[in-house]
N, C-alpha and C. Protein backbone atom coordinates (compact mmCIF):
# COMPACT_ATOMS: atom_id res chain seq x y z
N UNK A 1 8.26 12.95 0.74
CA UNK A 1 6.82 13.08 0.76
C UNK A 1 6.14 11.73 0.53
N UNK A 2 6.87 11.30 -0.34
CA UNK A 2 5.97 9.99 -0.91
C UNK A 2 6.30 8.72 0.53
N UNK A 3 7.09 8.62 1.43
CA UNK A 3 7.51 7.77 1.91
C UNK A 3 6.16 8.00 3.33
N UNK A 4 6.15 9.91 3.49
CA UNK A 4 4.89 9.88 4.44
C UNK A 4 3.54 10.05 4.13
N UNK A 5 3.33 10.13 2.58
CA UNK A 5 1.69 9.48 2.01
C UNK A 5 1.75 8.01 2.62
N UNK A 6 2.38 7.32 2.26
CA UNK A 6 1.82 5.58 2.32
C UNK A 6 2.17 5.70 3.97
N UNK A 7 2.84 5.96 4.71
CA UNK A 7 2.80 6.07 6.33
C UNK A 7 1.41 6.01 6.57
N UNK A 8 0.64 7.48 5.89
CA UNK A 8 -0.28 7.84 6.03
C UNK A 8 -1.77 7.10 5.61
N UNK A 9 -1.37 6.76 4.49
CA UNK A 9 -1.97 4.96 3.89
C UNK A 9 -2.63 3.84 4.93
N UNK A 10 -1.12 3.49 5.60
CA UNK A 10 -1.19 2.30 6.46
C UNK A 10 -1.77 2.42 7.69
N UNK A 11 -1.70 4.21 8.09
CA UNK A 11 -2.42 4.41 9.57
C UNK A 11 -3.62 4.41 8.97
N UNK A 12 -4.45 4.51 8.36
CA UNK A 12 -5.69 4.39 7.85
C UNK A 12 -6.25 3.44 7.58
N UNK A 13 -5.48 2.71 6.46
CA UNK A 13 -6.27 1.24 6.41
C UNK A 13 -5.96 0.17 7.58
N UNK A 14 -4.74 -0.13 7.60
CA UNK A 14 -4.40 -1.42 8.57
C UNK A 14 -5.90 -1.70 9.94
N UNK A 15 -5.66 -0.16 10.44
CA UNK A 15 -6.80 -0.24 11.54
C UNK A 15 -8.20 -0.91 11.16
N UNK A 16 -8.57 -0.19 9.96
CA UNK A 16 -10.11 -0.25 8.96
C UNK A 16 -10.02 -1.53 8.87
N UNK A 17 -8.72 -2.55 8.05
CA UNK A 17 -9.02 -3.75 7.89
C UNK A 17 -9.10 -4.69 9.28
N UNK A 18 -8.73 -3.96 10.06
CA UNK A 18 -8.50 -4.72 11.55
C UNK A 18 -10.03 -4.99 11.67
N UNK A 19 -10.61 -4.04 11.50
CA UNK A 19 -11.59 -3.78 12.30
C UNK A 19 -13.03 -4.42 11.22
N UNK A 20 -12.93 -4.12 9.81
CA UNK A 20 -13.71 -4.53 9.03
C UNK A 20 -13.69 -6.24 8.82
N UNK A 21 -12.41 -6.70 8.14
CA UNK A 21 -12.17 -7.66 7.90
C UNK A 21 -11.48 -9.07 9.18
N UNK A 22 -10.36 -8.54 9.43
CA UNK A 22 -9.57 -9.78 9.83
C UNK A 22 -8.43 -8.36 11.16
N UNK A 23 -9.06 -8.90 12.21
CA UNK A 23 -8.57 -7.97 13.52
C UNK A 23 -6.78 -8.76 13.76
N UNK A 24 -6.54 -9.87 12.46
CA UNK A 24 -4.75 -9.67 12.53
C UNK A 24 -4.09 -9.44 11.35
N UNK A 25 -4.77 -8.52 10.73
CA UNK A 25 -4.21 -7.63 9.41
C UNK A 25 -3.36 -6.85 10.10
N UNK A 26 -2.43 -6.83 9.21
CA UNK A 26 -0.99 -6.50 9.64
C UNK A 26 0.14 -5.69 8.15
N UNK A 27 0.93 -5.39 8.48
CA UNK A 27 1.93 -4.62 7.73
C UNK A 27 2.80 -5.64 7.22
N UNK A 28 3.00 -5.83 5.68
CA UNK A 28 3.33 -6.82 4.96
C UNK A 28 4.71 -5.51 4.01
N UNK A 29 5.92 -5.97 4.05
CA UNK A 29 6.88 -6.92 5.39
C UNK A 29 6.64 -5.57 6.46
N UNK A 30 7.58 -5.96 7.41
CA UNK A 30 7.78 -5.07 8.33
C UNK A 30 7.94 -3.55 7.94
N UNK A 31 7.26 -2.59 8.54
CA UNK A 31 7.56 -1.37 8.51
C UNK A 31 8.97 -0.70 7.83
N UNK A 32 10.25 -1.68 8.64
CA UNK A 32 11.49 -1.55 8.35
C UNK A 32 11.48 -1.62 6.61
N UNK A 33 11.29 -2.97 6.69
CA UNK A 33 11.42 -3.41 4.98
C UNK A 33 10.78 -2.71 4.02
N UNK A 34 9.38 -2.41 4.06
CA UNK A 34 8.83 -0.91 3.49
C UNK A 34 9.43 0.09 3.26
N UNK A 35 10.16 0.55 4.32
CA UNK A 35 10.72 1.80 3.91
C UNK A 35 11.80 1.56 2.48
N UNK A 36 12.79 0.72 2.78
CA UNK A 36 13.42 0.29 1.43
C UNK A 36 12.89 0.33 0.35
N UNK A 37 11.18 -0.08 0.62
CA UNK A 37 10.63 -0.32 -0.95
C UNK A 37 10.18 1.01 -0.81
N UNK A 38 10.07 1.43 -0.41
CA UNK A 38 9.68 2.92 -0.69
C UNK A 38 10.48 3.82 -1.45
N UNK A 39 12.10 3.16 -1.28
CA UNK A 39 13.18 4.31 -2.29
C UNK A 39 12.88 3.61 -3.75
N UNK A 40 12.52 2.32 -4.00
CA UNK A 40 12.40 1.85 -5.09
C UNK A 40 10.72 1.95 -6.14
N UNK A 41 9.93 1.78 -5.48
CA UNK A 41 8.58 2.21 -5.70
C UNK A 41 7.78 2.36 -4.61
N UNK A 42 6.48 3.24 -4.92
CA UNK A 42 5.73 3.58 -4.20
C UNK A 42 4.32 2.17 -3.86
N UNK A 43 3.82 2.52 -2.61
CA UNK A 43 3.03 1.26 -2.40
C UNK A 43 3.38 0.55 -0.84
N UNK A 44 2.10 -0.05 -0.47
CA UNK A 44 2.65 -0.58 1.29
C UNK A 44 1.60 -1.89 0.87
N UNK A 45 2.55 -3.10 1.43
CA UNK A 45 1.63 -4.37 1.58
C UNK A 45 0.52 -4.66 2.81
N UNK A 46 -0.08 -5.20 2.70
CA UNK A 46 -0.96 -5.84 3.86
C UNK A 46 -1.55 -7.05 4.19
N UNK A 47 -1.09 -7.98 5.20
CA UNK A 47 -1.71 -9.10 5.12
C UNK A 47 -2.68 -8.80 5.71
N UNK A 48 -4.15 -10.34 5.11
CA UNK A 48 -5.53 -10.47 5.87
C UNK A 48 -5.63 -11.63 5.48
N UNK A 49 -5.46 -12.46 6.85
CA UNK A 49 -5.20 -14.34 6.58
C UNK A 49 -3.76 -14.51 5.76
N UNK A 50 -4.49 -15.42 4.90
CA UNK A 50 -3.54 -15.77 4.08
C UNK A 50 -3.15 -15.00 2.71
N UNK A 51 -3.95 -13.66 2.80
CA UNK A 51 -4.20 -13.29 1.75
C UNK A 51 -3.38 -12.04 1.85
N UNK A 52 -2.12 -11.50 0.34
CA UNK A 52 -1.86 -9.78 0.53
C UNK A 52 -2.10 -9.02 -0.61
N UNK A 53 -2.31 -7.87 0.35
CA UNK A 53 -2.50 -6.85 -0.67
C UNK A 53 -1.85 -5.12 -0.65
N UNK A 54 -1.91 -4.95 -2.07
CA UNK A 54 -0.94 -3.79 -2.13
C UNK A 54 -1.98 -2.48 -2.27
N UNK A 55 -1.58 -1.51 -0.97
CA UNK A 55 -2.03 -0.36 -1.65
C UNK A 55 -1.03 0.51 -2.19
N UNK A 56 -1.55 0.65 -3.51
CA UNK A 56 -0.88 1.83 -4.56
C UNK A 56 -1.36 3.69 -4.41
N UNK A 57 -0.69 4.13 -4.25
CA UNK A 57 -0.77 5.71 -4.13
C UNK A 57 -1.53 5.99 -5.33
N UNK A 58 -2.80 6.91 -6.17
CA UNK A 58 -2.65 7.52 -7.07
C UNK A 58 -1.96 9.48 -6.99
N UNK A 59 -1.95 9.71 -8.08
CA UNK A 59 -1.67 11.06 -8.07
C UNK A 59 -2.60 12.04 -8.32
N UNK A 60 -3.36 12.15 -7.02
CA UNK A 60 -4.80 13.33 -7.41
C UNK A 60 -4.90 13.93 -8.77
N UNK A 61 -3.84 14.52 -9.22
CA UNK A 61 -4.14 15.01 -10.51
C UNK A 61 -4.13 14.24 -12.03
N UNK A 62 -4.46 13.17 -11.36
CA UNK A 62 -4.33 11.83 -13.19
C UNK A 62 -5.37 11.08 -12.21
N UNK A 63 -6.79 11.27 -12.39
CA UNK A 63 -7.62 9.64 -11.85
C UNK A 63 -7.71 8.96 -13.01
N UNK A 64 -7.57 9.25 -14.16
CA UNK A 64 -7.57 7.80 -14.97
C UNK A 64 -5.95 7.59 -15.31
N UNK A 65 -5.42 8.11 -15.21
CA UNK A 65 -4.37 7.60 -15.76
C UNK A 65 -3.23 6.59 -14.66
N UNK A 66 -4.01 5.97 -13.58
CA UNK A 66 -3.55 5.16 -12.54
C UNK A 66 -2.47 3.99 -13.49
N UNK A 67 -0.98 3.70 -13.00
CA UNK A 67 0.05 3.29 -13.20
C UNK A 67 0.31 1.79 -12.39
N UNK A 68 0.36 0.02 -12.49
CA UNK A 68 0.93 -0.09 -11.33
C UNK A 68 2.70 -0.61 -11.52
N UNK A 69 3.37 0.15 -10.86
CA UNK A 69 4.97 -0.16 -10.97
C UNK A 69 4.97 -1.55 -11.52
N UNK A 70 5.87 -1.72 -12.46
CA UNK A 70 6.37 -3.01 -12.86
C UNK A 70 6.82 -4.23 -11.52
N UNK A 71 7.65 -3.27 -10.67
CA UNK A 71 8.88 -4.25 -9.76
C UNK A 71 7.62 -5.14 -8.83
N UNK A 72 6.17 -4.28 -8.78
CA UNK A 72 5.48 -5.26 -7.83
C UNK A 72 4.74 -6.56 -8.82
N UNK A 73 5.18 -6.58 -10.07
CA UNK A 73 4.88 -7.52 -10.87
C UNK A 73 6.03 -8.46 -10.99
N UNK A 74 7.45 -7.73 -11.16
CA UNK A 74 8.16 -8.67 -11.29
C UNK A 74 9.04 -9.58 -10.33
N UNK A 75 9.08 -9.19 -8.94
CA UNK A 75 10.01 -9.41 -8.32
C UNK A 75 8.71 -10.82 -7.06
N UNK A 76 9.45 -11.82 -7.68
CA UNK A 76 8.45 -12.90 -6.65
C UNK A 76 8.17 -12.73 -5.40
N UNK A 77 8.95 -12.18 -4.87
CA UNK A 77 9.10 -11.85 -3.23
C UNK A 77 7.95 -11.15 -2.73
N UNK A 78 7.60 -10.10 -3.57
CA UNK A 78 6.45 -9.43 -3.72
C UNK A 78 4.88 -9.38 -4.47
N UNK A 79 5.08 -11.06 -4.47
CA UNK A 79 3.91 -11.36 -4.94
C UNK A 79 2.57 -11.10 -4.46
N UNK A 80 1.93 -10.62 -4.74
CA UNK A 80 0.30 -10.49 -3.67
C UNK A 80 -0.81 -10.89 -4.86
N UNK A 81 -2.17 -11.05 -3.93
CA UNK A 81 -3.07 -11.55 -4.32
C UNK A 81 -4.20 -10.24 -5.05
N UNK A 82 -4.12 -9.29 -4.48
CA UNK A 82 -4.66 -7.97 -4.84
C UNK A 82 -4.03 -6.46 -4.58
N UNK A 83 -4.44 -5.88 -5.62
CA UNK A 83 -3.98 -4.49 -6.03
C UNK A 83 -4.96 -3.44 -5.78
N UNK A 84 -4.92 -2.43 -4.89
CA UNK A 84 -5.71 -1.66 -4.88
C UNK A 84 -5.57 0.28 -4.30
N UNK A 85 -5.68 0.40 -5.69
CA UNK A 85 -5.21 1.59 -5.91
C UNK A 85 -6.23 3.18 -5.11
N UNK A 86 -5.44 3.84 -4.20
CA UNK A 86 -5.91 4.47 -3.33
C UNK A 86 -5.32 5.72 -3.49
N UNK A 87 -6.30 7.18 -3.27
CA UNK A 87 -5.72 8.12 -3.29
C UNK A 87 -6.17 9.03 -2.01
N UNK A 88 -5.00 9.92 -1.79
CA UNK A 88 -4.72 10.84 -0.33
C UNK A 88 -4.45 11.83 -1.13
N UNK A 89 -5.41 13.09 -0.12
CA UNK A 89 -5.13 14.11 -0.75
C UNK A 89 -5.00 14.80 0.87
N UNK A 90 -3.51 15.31 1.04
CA UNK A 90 -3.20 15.46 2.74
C UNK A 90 -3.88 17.06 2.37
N UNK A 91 -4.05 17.58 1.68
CA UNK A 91 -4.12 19.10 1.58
C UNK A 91 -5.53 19.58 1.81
N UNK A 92 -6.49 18.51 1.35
CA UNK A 92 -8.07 18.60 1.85
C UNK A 92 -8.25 17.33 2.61
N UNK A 93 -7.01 17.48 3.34
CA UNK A 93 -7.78 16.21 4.52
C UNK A 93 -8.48 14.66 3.95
């Protein structure tokens, strides 16, 4: 489930930022490589310029109690410039 929320994530924003911000915002790493991070934590990157950012899943039923995984803090590889925590609720659309 969680691997086709953020699917669902990236068809949503990537376009929005295409279109709002920077029309070569793109999927930060590849789709492929995502999925991996997906068995390890939840979350999809995005570049815009030089700049990335992570959207984080919340869990409709905790809005304050938003979490962000440690590993996107600790692991350099996955460094980004902003965090921004987003919630999908596939059940009311």
């Amino acid at each position: 489930m969680i691997q086709y929320l953020n699917q669902l994530c990236l068809q949503i924003f990537v376009p929005w930022f295409q279109q709002e911000y920077d029309t070569a915002a793109g999927i930060w790493p590849a789709l492929k490589g995502l999925q991996s991070i997906w068995e390890l934590v939840g979350g999809s990157g995005v570049t815009l310029g030089a700049k990335r950012i992570v959207l984080l899943l919340g869990d409709m039923s905790d809005v304050d109690g938003f979490e962000l995984p440690q590993a996107w803090v600790d692991i350099p590889a996955w460094a980004v410039d902003y965090y921004l925590a987003i919630q999908i609720d596939p059940e009311n659309q």
